[in-house]
N, C-alpha and C. Protein backbone atom coordinates (compact mmCIF):
# COMPACT_ATOMS: atom_id res chain seq x y z
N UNK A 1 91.16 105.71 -93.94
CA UNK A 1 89.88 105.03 -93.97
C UNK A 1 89.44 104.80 -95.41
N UNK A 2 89.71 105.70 -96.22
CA UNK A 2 89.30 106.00 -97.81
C UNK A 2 90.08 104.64 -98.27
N UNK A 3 91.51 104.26 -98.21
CA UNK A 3 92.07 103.58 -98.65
C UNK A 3 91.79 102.13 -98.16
N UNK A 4 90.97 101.76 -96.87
CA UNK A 4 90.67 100.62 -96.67
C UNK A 4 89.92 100.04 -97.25
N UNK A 5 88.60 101.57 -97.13
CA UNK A 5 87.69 100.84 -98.17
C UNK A 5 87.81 100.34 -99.58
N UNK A 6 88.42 101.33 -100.38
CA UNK A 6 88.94 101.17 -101.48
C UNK A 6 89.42 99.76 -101.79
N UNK A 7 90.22 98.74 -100.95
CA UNK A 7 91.20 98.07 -101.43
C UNK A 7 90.00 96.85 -100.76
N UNK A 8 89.33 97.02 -99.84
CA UNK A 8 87.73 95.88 -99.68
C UNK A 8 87.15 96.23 -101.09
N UNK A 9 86.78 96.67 -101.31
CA UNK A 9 85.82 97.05 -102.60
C UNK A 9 86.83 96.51 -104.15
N UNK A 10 87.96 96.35 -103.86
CA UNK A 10 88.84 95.51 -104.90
C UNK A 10 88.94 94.45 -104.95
N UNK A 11 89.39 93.73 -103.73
CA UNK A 11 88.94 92.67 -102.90
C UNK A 11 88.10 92.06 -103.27
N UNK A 12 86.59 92.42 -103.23
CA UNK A 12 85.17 91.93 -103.22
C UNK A 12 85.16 91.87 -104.45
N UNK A 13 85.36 92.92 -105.86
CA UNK A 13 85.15 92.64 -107.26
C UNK A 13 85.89 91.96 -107.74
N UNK A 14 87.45 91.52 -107.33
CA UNK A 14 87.94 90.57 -107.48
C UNK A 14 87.68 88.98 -107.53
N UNK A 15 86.90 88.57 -106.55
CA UNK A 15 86.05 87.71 -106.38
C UNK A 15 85.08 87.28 -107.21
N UNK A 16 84.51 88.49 -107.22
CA UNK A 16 83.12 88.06 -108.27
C UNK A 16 83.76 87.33 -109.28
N UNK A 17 84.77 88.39 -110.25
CA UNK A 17 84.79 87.69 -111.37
C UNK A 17 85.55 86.67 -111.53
N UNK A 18 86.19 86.06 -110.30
CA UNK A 18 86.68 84.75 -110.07
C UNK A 18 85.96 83.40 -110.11
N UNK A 19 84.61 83.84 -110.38
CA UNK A 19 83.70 82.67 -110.30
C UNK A 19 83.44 82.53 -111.34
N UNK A 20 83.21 81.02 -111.77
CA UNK A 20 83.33 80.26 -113.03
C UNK A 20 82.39 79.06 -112.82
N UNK A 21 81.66 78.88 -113.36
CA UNK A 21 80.63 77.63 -113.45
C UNK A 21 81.01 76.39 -114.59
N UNK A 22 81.64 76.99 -115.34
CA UNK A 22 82.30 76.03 -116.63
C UNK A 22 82.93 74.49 -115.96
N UNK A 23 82.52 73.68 -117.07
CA UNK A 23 83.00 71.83 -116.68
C UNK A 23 84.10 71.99 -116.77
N UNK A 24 84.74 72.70 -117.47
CA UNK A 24 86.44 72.81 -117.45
C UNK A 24 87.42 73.47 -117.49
N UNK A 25 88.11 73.56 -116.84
CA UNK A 25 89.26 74.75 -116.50
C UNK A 25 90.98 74.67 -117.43
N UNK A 26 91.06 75.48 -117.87
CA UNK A 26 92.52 75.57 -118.58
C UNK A 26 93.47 76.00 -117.37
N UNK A 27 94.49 75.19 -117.57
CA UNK A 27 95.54 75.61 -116.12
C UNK A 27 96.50 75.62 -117.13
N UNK A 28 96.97 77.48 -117.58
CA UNK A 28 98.31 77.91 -117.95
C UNK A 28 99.25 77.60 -117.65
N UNK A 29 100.29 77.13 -118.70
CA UNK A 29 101.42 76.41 -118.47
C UNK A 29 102.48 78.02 -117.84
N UNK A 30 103.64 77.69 -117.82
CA UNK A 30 104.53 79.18 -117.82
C UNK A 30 104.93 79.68 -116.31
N UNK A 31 105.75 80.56 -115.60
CA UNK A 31 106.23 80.57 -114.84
C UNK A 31 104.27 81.09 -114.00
N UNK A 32 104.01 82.14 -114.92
CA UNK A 32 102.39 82.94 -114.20
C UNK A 32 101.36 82.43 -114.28
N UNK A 33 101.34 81.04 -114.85
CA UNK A 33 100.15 80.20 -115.15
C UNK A 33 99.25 80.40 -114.18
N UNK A 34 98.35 80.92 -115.19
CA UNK A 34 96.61 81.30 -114.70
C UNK A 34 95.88 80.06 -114.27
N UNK A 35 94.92 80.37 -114.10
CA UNK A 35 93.96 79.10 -114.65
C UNK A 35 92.20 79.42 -114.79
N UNK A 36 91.62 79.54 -115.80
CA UNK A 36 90.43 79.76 -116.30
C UNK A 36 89.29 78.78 -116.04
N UNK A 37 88.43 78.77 -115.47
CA UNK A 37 87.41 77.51 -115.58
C UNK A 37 86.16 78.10 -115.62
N UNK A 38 86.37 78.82 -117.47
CA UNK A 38 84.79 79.05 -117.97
C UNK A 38 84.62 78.60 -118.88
N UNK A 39 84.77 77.45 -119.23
CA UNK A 39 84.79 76.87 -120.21
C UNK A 39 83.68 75.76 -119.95
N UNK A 40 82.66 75.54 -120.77
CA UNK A 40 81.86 74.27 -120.82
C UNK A 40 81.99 72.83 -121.97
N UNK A 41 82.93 73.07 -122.74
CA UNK A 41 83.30 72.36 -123.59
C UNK A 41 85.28 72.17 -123.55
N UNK A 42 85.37 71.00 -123.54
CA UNK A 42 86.40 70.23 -123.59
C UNK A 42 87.50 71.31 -124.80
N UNK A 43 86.63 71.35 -126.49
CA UNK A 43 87.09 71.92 -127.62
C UNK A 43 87.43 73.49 -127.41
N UNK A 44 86.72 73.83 -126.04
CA UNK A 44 86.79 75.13 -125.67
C UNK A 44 87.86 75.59 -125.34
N UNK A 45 88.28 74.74 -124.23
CA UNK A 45 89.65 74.63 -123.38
C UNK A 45 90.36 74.47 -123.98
N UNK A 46 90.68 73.13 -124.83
CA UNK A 46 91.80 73.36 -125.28
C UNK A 46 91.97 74.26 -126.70
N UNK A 47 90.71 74.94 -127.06
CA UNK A 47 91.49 75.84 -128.22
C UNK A 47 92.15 77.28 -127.60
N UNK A 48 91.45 77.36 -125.76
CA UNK A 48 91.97 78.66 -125.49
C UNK A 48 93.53 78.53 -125.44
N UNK A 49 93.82 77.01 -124.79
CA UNK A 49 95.04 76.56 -124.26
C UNK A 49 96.22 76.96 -126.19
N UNK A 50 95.53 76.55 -127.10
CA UNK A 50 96.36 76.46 -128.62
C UNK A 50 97.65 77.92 -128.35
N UNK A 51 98.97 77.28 -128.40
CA UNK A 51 99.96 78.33 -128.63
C UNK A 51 100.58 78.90 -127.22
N UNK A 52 99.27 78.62 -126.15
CA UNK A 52 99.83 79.01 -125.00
C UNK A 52 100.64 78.21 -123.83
N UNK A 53 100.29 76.54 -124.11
CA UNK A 53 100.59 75.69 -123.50
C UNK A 53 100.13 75.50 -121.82
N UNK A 54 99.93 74.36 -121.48
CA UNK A 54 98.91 74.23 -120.15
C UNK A 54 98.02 72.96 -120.53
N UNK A 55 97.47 72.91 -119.59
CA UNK A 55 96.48 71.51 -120.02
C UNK A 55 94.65 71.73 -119.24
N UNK A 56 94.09 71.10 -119.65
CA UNK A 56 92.37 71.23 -119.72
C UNK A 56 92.57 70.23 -118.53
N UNK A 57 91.53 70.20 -117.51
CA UNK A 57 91.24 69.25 -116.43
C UNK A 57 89.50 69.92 -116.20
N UNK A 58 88.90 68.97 -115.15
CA UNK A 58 87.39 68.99 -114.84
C UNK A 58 87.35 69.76 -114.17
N UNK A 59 86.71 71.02 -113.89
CA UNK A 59 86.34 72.04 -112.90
C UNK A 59 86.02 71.14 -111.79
N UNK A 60 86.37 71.39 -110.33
CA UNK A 60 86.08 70.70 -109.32
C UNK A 60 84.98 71.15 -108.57
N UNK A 61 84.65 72.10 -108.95
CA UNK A 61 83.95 73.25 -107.94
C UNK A 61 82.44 73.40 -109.32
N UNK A 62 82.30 72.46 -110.38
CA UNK A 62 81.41 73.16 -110.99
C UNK A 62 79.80 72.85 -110.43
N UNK A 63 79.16 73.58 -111.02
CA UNK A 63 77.76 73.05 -110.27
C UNK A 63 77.02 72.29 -110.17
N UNK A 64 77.12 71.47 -110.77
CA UNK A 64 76.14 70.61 -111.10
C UNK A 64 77.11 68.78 -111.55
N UNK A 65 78.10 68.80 -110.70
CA UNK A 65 78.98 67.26 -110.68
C UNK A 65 79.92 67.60 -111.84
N UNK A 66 79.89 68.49 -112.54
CA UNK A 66 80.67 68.27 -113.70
C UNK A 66 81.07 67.10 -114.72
N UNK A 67 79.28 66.03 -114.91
CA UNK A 67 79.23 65.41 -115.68
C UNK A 67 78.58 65.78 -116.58
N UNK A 68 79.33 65.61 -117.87
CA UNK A 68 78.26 66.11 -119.44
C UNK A 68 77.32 65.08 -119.47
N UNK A 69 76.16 65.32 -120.14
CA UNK A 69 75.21 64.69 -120.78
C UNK A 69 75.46 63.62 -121.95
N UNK A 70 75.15 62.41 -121.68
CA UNK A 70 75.44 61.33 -122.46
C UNK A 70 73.76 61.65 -123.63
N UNK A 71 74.76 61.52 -125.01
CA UNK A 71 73.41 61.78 -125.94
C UNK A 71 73.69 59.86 -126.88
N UNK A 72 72.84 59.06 -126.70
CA UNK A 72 72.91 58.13 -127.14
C UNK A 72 71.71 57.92 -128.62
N UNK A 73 72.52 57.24 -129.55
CA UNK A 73 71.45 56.86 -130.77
C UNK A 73 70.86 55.77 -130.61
N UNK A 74 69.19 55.95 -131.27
CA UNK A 74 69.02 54.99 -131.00
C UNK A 74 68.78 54.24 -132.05
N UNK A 75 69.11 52.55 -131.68
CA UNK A 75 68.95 51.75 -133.05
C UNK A 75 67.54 51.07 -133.45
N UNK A 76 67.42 51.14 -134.97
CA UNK A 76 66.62 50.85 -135.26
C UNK A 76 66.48 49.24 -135.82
């Protein structure tokens, strides 16, 4: 019984920290390729990706559409 619970309660914290709100996810290249999506910046992703190889794509699951904010100048 000790051991069921145990391995629910691994289970469940496992989860948690599986959740990621970030616009973009690094998907590790390599036979164990991970994939991270806490990243909110593009420069983010790919500097985690630098040396490790993998590629940056749009979180699908993020909250809010996973469109950045357009900052436009204005002319004078």
């Amino acid at each position: 019984m000790r051991t069921i619970a145990f391995a629910m309660a691994a289970l469940f914290l496992s989860a948690l920290a599986a959740h990621a709100d970030g616009t973009w996810c690094a998907h590790y290249g390599g036979r164990s390729g991970g994939t991270n999506c806490g990243f909110y910046f593009f420069q983010q992703c790919m500097a985690a990706l630098s040396g490790n190889g993998g590629a940056c794509m749009r979180n699908p699951f993020a909250a809010y559409g996973a469109e950045p904010r357009r900052h436009y100048r204005r002319v004078r």
